[in-house]
C-alpha atoms as a PDB file:
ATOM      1  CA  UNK A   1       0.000   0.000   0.000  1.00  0.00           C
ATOM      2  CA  UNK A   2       1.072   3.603  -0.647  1.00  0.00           C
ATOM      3  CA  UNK A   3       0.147   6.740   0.468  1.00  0.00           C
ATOM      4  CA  UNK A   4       0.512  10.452  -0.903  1.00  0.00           C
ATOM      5  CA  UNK A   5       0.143  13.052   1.821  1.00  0.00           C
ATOM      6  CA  UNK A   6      -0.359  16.779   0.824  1.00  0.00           C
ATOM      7  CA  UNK A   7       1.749  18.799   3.310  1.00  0.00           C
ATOM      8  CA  UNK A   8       0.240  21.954   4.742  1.00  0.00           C
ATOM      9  CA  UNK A   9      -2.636  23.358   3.551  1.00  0.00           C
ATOM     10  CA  UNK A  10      -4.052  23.575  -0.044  1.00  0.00           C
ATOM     11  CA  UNK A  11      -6.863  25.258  -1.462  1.00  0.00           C
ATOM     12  CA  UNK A  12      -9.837  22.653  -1.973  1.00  0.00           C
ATOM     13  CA  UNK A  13     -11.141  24.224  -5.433  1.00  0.00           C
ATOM     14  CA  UNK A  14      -7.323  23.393  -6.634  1.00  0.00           C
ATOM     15  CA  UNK A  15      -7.825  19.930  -5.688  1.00  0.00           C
ATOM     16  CA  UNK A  16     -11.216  19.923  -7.151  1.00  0.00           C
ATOM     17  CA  UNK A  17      -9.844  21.525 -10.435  1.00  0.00           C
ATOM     18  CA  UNK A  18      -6.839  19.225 -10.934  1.00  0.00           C
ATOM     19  CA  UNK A  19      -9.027  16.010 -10.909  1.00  0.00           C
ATOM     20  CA  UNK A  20     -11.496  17.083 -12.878  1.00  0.00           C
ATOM     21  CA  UNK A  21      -8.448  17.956 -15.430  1.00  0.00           C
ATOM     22  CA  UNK A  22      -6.806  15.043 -14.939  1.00  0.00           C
ATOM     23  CA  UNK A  23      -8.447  11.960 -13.875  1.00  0.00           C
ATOM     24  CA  UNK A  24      -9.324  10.769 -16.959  1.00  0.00           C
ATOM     25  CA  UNK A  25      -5.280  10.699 -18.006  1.00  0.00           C
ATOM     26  CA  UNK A  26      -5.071   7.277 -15.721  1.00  0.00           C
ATOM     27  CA  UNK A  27      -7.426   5.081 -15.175  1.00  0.00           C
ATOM     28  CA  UNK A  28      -8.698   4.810 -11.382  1.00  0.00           C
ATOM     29  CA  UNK A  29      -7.482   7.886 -10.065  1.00  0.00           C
ATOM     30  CA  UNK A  30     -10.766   9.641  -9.039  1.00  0.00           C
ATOM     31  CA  UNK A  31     -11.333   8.044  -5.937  1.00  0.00           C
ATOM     32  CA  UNK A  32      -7.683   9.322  -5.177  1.00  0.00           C
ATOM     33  CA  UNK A  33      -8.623  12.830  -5.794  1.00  0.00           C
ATOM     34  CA  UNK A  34     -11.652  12.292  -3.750  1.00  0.00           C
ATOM     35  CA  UNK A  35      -9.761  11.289  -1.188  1.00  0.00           C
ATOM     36  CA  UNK A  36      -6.904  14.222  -1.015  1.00  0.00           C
ATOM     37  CA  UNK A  37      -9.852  16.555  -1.809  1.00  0.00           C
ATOM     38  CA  UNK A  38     -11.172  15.250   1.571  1.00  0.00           C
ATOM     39  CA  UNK A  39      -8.475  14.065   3.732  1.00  0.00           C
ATOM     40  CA  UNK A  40      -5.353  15.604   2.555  1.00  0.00           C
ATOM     41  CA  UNK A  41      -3.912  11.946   1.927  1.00  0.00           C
ATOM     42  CA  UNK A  42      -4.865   8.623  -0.407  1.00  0.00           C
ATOM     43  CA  UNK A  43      -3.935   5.642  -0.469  1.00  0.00           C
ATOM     44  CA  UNK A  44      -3.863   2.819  -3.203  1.00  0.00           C
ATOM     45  CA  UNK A  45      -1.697  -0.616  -3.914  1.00  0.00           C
ATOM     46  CA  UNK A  46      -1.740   0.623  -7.254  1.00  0.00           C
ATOM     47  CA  UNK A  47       1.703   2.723  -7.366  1.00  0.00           C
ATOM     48  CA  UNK A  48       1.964   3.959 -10.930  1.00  0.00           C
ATOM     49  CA  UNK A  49      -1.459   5.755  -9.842  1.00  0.00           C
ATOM     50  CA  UNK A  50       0.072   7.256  -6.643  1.00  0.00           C
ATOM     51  CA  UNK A  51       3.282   8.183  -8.595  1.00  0.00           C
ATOM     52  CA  UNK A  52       0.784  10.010 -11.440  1.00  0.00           C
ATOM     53  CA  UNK A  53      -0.907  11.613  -8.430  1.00  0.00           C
ATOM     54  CA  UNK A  54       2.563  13.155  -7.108  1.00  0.00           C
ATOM     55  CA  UNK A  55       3.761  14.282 -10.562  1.00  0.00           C
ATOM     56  CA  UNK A  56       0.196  16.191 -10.981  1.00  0.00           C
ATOM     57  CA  UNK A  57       0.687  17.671  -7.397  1.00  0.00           C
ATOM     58  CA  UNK A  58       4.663  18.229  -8.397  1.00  0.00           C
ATOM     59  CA  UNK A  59       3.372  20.286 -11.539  1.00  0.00           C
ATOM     60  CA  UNK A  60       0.921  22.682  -9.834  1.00  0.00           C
ATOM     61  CA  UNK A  61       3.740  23.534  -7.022  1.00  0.00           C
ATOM     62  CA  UNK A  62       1.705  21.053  -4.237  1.00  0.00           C
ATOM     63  CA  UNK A  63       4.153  19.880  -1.590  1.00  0.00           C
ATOM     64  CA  UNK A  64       3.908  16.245  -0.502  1.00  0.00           C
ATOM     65  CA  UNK A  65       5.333  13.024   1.032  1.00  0.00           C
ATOM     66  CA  UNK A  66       5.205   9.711  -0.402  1.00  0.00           C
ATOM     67  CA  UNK A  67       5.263   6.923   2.133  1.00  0.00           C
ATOM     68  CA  UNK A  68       5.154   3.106   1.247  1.00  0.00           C
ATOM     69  CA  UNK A  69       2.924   1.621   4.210  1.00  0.00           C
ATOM     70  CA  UNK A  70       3.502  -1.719   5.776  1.00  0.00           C
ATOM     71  CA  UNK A  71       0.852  -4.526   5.127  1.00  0.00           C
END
């Protein structure tokens, strides 16, 4: 399992903007957006969607950590 956790805080609407801008680029990455939109972190086993996640975040100037979780 990995995780993406936005550090500090981010605007919401950005959040909202970038998924609806980008969540068609990779398949299954809505529910991701959902979840940073709501929680400030996600979490998938799928890491080539976390990894798109981070580079999208990277691009728009979004600080974050990348953890991979135990189990």
């Amino acid at each position: 399992m990995y995780e993406l956790r936005i550090k500090g805080q981010v605007d919401k609407k950005l959040i909202k903007q970038l998924q609806d801008e980008y969540y068609k680029q990779v398949q299954g990455t809505y529910e991701l957006y959902n979840s940073l939109y709501m929680n400030n972190y996600c979490r998938s086993y799928n890491k080539d969607r976390i990894f798109y996640l981070g580079y999208v975040l990277a691009k728009n100037n979004i600080d974050f950590t990348f953890t991979e979780l135990e189990g």
